[in-house]
C-alpha atoms as a PDB file:
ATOM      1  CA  UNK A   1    -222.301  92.027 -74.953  1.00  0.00           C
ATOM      2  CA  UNK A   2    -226.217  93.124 -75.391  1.00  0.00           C
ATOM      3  CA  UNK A   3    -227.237  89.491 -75.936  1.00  0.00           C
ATOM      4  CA  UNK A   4    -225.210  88.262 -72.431  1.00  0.00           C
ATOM      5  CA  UNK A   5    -226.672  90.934 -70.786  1.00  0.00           C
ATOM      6  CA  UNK A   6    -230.183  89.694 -72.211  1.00  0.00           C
ATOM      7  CA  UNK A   7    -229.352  86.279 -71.117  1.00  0.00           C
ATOM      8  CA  UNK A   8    -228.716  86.891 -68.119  1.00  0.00           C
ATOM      9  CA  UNK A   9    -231.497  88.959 -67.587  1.00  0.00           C
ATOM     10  CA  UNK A  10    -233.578  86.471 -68.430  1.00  0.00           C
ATOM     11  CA  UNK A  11    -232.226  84.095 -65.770  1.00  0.00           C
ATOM     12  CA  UNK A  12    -232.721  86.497 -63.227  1.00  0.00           C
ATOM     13  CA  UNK A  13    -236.520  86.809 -63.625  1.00  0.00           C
ATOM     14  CA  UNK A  14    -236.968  83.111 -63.838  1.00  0.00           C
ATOM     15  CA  UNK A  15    -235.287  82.285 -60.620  1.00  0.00           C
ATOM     16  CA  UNK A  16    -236.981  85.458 -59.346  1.00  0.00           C
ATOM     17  CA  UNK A  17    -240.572  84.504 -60.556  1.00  0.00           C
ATOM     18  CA  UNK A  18    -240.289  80.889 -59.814  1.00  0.00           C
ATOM     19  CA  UNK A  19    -240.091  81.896 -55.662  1.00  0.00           C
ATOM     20  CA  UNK A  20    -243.667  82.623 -55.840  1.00  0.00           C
ATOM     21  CA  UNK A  21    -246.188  80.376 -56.345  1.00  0.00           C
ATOM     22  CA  UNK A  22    -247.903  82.248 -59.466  1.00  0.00           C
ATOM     23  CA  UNK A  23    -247.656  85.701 -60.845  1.00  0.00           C
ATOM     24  CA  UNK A  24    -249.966  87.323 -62.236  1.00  0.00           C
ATOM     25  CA  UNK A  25    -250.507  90.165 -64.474  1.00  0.00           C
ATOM     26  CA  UNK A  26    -254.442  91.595 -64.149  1.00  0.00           C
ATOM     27  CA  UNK A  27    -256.379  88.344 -64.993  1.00  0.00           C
ATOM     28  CA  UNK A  28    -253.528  86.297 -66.873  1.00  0.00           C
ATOM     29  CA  UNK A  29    -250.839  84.189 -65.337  1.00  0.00           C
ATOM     30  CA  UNK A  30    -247.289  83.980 -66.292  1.00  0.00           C
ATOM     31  CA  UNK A  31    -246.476  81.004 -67.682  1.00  0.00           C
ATOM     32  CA  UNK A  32    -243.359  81.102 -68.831  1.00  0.00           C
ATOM     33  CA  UNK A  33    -240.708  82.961 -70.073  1.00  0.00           C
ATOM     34  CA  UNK A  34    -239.293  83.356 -73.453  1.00  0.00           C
ATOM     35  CA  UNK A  35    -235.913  83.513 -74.746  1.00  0.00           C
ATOM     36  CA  UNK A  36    -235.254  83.877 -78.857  1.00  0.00           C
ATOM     37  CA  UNK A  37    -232.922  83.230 -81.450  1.00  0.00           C
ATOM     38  CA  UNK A  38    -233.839  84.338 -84.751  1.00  0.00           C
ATOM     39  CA  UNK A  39    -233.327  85.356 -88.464  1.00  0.00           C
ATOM     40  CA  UNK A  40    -235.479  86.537 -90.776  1.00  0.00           C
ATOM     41  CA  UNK A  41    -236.044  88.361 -94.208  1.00  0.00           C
ATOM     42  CA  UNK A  42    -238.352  91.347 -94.365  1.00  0.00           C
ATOM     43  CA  UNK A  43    -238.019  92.209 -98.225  1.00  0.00           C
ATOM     44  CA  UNK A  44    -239.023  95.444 -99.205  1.00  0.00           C
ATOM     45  CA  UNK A  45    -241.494  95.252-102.489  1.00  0.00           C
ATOM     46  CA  UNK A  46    -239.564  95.693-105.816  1.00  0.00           C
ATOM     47  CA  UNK A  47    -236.182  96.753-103.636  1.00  0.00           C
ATOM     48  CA  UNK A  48    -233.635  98.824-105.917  1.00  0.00           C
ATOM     49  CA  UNK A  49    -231.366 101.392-105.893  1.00  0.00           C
ATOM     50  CA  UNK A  50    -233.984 104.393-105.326  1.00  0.00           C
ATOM     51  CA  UNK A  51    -235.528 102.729-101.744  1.00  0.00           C
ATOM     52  CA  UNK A  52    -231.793 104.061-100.321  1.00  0.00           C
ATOM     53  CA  UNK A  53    -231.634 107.039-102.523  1.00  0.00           C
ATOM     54  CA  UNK A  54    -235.019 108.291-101.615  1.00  0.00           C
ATOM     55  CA  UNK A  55    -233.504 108.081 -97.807  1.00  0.00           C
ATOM     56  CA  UNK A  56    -230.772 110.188 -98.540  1.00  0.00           C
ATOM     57  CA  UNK A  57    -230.221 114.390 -97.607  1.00  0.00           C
ATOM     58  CA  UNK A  58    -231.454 116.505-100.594  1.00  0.00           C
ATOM     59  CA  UNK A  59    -227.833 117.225-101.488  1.00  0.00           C
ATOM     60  CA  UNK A  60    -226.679 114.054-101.682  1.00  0.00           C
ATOM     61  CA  UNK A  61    -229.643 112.963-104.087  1.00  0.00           C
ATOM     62  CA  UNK A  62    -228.413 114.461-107.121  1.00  0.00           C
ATOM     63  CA  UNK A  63    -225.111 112.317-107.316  1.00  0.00           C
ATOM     64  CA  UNK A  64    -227.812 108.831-107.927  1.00  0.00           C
ATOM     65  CA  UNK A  65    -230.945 110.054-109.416  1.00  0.00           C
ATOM     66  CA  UNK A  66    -229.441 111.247-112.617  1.00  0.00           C
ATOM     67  CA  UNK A  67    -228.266 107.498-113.369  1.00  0.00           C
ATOM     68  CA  UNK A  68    -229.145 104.993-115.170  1.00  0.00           C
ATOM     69  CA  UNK A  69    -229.611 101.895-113.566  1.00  0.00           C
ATOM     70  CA  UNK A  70    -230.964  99.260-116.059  1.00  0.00           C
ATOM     71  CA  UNK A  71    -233.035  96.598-114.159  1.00  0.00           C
ATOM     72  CA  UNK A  72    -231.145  94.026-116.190  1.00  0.00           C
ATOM     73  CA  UNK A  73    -227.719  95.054-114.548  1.00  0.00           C
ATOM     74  CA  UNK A  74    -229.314  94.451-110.802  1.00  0.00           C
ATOM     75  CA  UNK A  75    -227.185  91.330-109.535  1.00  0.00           C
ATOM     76  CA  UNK A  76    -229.223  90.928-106.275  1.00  0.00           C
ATOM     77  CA  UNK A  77    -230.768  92.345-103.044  1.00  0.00           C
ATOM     78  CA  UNK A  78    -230.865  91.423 -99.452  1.00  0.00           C
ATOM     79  CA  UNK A  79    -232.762  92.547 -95.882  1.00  0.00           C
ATOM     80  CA  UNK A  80    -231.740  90.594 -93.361  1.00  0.00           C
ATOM     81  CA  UNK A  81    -232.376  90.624 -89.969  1.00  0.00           C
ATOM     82  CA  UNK A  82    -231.220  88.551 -86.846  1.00  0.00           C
ATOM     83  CA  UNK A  83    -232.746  89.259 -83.539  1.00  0.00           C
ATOM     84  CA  UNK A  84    -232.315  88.550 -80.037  1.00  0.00           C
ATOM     85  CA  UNK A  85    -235.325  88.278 -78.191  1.00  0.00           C
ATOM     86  CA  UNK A  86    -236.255  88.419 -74.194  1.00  0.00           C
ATOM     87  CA  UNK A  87    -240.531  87.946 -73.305  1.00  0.00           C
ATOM     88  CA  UNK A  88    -242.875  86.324 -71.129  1.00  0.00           C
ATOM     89  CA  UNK A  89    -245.885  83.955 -72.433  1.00  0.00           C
ATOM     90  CA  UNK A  90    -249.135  84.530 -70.684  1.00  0.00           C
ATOM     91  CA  UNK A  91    -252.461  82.280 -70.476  1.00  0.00           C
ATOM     92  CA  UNK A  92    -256.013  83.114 -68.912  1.00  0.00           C
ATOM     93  CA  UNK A  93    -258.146  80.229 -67.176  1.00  0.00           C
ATOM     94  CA  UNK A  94    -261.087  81.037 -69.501  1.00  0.00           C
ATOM     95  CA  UNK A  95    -259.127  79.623 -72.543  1.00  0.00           C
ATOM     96  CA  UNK A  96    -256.598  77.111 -71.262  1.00  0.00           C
ATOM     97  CA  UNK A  97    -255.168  76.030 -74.586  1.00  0.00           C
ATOM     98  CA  UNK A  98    -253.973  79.438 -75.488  1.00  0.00           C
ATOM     99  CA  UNK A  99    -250.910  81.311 -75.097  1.00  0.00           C
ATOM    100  CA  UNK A 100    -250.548  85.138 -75.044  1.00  0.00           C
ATOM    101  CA  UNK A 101    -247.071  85.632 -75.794  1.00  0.00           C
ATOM    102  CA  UNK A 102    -245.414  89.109 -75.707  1.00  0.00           C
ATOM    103  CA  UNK A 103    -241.526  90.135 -76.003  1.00  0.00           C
ATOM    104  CA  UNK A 104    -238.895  92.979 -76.541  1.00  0.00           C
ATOM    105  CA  UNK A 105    -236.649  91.832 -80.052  1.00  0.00           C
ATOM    106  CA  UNK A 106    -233.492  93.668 -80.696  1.00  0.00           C
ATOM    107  CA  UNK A 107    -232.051  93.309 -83.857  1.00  0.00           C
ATOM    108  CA  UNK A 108    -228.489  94.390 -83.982  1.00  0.00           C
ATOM    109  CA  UNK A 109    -226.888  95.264 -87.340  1.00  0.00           C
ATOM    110  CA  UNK A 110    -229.871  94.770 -89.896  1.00  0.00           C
ATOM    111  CA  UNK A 111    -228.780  94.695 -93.266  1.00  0.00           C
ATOM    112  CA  UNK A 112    -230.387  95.962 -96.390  1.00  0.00           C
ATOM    113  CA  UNK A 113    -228.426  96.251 -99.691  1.00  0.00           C
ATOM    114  CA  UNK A 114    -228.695  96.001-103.346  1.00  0.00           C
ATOM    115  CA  UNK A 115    -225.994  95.411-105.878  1.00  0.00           C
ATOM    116  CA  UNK A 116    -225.515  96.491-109.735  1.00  0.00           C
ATOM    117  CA  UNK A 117    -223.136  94.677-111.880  1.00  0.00           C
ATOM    118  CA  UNK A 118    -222.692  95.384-115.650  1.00  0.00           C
ATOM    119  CA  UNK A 119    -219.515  93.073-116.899  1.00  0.00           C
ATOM    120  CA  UNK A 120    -219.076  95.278-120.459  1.00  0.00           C
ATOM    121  CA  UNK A 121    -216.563  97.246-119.020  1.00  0.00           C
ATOM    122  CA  UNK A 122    -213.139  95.553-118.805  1.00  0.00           C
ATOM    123  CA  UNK A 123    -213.002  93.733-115.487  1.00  0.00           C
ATOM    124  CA  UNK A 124    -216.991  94.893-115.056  1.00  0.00           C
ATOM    125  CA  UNK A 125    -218.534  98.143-113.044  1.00  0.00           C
ATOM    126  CA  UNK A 126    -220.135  97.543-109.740  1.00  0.00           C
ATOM    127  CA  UNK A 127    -222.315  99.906-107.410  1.00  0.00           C
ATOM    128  CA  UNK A 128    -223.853  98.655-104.138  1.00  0.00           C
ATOM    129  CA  UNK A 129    -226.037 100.730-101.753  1.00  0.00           C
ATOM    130  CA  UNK A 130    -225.952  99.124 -98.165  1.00  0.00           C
ATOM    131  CA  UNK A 131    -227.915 100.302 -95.109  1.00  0.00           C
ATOM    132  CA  UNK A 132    -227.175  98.694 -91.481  1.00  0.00           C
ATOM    133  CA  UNK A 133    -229.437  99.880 -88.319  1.00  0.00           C
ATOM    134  CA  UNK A 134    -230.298  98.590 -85.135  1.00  0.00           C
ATOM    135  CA  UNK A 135    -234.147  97.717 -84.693  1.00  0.00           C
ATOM    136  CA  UNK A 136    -235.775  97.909 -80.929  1.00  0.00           C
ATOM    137  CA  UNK A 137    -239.005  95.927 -81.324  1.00  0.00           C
ATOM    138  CA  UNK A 138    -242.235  95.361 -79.449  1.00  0.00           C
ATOM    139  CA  UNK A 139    -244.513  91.677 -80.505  1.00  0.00           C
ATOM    140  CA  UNK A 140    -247.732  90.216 -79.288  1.00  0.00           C
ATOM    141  CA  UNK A 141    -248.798  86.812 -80.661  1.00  0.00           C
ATOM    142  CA  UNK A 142    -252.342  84.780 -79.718  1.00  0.00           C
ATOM    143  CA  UNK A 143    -251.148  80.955 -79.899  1.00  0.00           C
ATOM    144  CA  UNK A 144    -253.149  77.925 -79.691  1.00  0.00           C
ATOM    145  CA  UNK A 145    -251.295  75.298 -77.835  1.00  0.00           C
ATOM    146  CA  UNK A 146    -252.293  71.336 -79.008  1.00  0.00           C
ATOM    147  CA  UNK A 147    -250.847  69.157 -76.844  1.00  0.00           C
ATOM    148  CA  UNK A 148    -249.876  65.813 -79.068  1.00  0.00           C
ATOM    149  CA  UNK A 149    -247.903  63.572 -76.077  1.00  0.00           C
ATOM    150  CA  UNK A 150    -246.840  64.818 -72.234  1.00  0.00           C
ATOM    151  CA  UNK A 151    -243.653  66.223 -73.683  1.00  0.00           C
ATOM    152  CA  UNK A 152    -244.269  67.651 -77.072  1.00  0.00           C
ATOM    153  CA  UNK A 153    -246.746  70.364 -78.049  1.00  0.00           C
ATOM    154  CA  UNK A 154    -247.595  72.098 -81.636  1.00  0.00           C
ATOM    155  CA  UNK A 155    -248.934  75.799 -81.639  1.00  0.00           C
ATOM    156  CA  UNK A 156    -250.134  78.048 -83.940  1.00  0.00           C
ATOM    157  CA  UNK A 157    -251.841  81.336 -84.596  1.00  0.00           C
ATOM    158  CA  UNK A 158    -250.928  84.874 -85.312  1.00  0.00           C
ATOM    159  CA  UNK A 159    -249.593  88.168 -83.848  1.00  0.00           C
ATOM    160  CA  UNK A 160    -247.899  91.198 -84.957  1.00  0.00           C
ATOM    161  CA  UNK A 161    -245.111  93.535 -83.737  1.00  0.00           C
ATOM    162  CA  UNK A 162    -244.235  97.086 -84.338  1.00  0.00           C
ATOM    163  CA  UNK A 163    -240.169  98.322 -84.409  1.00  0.00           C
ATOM    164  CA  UNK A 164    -238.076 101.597 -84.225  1.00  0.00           C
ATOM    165  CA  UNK A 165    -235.029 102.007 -86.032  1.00  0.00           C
ATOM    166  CA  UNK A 166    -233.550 105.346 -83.713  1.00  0.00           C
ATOM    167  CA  UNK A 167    -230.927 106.110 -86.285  1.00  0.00           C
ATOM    168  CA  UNK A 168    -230.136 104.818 -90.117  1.00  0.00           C
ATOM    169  CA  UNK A 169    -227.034 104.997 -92.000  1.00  0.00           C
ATOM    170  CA  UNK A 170    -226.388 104.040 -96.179  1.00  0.00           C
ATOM    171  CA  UNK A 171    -223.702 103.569 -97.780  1.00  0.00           C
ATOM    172  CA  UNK A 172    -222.676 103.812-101.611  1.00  0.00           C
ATOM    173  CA  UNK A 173    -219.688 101.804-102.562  1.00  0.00           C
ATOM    174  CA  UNK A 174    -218.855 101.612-105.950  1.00  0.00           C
ATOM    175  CA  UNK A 175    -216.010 101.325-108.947  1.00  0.00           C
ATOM    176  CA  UNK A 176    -217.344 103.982-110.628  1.00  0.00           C
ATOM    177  CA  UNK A 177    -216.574 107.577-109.457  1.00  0.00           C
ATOM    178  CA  UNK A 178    -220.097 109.459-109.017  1.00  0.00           C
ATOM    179  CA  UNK A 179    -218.418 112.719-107.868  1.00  0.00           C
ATOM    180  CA  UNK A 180    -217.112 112.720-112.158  1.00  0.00           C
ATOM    181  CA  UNK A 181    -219.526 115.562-113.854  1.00  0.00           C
ATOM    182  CA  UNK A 182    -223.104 113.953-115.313  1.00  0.00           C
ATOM    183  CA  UNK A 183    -221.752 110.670-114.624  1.00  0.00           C
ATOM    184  CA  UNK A 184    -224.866 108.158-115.676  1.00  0.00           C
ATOM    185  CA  UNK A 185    -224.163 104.145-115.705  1.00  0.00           C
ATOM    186  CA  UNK A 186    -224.629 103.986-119.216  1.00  0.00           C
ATOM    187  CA  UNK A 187    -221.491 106.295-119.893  1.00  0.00           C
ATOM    188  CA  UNK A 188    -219.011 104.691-117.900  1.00  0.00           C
ATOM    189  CA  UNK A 189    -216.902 102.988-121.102  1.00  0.00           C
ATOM    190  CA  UNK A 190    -216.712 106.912-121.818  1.00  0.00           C
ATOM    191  CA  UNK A 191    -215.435 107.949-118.335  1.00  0.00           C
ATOM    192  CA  UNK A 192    -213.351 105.033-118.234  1.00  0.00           C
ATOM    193  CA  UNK A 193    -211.579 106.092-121.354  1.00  0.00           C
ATOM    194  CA  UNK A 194    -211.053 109.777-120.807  1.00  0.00           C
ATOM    195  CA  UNK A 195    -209.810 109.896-117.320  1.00  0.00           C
ATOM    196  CA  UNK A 196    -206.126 108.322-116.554  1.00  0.00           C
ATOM    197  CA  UNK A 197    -206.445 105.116-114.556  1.00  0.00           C
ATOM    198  CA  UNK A 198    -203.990 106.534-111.772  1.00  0.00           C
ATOM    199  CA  UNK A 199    -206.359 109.289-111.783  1.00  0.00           C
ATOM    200  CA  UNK A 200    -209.139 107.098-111.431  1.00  0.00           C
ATOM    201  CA  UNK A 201    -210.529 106.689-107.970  1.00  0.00           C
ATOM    202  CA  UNK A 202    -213.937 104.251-106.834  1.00  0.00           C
ATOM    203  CA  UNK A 203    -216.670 105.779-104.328  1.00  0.00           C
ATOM    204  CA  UNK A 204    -217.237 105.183-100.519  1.00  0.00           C
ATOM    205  CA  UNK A 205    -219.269 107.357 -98.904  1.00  0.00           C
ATOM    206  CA  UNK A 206    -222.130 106.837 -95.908  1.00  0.00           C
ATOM    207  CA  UNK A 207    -224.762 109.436 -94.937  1.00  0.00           C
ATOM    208  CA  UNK A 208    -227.033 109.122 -92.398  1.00  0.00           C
ATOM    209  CA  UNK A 209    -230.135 108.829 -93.228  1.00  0.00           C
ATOM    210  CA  UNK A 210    -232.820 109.331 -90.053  1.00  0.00           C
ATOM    211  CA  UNK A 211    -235.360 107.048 -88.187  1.00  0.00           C
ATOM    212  CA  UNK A 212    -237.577 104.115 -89.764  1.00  0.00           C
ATOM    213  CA  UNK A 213    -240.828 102.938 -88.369  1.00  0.00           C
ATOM    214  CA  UNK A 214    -241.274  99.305 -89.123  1.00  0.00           C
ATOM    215  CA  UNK A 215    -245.030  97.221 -88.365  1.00  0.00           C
ATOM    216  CA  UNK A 216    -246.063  93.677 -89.414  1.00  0.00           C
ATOM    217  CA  UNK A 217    -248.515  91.062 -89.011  1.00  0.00           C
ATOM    218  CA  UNK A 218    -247.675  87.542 -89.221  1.00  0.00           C
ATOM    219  CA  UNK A 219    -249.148  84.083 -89.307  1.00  0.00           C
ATOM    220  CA  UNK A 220    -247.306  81.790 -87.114  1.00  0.00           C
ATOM    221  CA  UNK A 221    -246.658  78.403 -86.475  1.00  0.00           C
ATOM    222  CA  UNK A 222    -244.282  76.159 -84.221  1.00  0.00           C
ATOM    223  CA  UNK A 223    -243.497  73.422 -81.982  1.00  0.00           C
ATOM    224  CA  UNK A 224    -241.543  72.752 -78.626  1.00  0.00           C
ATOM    225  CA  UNK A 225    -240.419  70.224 -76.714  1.00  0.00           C
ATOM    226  CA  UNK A 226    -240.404  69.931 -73.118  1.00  0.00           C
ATOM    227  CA  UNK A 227    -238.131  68.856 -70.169  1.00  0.00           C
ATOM    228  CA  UNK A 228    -238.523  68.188 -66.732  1.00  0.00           C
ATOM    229  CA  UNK A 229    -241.674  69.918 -66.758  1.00  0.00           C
ATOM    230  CA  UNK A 230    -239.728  72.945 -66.230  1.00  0.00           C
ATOM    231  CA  UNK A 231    -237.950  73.665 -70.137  1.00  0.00           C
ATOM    232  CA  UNK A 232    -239.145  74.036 -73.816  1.00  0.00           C
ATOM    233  CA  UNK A 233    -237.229  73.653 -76.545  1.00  0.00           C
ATOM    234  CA  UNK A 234    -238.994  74.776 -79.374  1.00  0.00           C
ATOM    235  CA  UNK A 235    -239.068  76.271 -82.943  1.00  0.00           C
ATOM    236  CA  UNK A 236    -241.382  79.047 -85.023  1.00  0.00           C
ATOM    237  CA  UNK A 237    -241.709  79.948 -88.184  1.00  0.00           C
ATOM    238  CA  UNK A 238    -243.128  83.094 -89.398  1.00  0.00           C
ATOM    239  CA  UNK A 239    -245.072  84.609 -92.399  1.00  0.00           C
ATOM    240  CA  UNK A 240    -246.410  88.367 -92.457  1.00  0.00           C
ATOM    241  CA  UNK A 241    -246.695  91.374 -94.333  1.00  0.00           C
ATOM    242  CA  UNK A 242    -245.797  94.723 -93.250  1.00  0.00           C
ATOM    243  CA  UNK A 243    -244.399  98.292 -94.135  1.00  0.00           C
ATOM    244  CA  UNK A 244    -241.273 100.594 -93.516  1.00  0.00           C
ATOM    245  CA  UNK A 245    -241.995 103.867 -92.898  1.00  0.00           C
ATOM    246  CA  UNK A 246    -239.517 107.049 -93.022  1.00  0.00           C
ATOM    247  CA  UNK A 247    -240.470 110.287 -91.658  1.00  0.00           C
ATOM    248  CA  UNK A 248    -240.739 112.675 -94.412  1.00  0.00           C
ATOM    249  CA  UNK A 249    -239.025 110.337 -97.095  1.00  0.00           C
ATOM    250  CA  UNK A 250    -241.089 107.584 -98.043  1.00  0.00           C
ATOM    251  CA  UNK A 251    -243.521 104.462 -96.849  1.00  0.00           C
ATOM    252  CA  UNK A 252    -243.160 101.325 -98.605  1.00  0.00           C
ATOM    253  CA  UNK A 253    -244.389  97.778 -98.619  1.00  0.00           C
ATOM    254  CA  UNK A 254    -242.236  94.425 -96.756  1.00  0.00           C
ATOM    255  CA  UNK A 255    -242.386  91.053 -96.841  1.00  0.00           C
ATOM    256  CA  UNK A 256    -241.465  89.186 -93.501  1.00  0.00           C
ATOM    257  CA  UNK A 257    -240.366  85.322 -93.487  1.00  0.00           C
ATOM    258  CA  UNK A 258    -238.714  84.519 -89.960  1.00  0.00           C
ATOM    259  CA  UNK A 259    -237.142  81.452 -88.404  1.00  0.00           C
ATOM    260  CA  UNK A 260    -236.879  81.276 -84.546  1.00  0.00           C
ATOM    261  CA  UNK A 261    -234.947  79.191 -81.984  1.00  0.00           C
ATOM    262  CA  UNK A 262    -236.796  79.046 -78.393  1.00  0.00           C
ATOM    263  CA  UNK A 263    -235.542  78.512 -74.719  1.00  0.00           C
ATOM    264  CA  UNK A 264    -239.028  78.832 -73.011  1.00  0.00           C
ATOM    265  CA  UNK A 265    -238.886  78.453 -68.775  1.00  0.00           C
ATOM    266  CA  UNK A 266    -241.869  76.938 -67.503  1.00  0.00           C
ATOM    267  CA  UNK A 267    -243.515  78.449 -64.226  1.00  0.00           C
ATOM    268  CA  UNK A 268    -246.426  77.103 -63.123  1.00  0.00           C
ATOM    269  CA  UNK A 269    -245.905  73.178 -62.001  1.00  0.00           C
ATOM    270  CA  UNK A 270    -246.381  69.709 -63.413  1.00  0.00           C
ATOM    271  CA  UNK A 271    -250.337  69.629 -62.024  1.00  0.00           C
ATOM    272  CA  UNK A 272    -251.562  72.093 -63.958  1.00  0.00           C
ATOM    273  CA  UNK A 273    -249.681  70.731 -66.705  1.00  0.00           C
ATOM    274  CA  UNK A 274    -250.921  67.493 -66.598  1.00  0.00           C
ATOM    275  CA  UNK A 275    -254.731  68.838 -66.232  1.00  0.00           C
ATOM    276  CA  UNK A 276    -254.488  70.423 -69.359  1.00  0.00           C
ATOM    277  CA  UNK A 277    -253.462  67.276 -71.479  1.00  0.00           C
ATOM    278  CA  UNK A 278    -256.953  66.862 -70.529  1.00  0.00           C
ATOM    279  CA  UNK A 279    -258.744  69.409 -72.737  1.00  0.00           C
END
């Protein structure tokens, strides 16, 4: 429902911008506007078990810290973001060739998780810590635009964006019962033995877990096609670095690789697109 609304949003200030002749904002001219698709990793550095532990309420701590999770039982680790995205690209007469392009991203259900498995234990012991949030994001790029026919153009250059996560929740779900006195991951042959299997029951719980601050800078590079003069198709691809940041908790190190889809509506007309093929 968000990304219709978005969509049609976005139709509504194309048709609305394209009745005037040009808009401008200060000294730069709207050129088009941008509609996204994208997904993209941002990998937190050396992700385990503690980055969602470290999240958690005080009282909830104690049930993970006390474990042992040996590195060698980690069976794999996701962030994963898609994103929805709704901008405008600006350009300045002084420096015809470049863009300025700056949007609003919203990426719904973000996913972060990280999974133990340890198969010594009959059927094997699993524990996975999950964390989904919604991300409201702000990104400005500077892109050079080199034209290489009338219809197809390569850009590239680099930009940054900065996000807020209002609200964070992490979940625990696991085969092994962490609410069993000084449970640790290494005794859980020992637990498994001493308590009677219809006594036995696996974890689920989710605690919320506050706001995140997320910021990155990113190389970028891309292409798009045109039509009629008045549509781009295009595609970008993304490389950055950046950090996640949680009020009172902990700041820690990302790594951002992002794949986008682009619907880009042309403004100003076929003259001034033709002059400059010139430069």
């Amino acid at each position: 429902m968000r990304k219709t609304t978005l969509v049609l949003l976005l139709f509504a200030v194309a048709f609305s911008l394209n009745a005037q002749s040009t808009f401008k904002i200060g000294a730069f001219t709207v050129k088009k506007i941008d509609f996204s698709l994208g997904y993209e990793t941002d990998m937190v550095n050396n992700l385990d078990y503690k980055y969602f532990v470290n999240q958690m309420p005080l009282a909830q701590q104690g049930l993970f810290k006390s474990s042992d999770f040996n590195p060698t039982t980690l069976y794999g680790g996701i962030c994963e973001n898609p994103s929805v995205s709704l901008g405008l690209t600006l350009t300045h007469p002084a420096l015809p060739n470049f863009e300025w392009r700056n949007a609003f991203a919203f990426k719904d259900e973000r996913v972060d998780a990280v999974s133990y498995y340890s198969p010594e234990f009959y059927d094997g012991e699993y524990v996975t810590f999950d964390s989904r949030h919604d991300e409201y994001t702000l990104e400005s790029a500077l892109i050079y635009k080199l034209p290489v026919t009338k219809f197809l153009n390569l850009y590239g250059g680099a930009g940054m964006n900065i996000g807020l996560v209002p609200s964070n929740e992490t979940c625990v779900f696991a085969s092994l019962d962490f609410n069993t006195d000084e449970l640790t991951y290494s005794n859980v042959q020992e637990i498994n033995q001493s308590v009677m299997s219809n006594d036995y029951q696996y974890y689920s719980e989710c605690y919320s877990t506050g706001a995140q601050l997320n910021q990155r800078v990113f190389l970028q590079g891309g292409m798009g096609v045109k039509f009629f003069n008045k549509i781009e198709l295009g595609l970008d691809l993304k490389y950055g670095y950046g950090y996640r940041a949680e009020p009172g908790t902990q700041v820690i190190g990302t790594n951002l690789i992002s794949s986008n889809l682009n619907l880009r509506y042309i403004l100003n007309d076929k003259k001034v697109e033709d002059t400059q093929l010139l430069y």
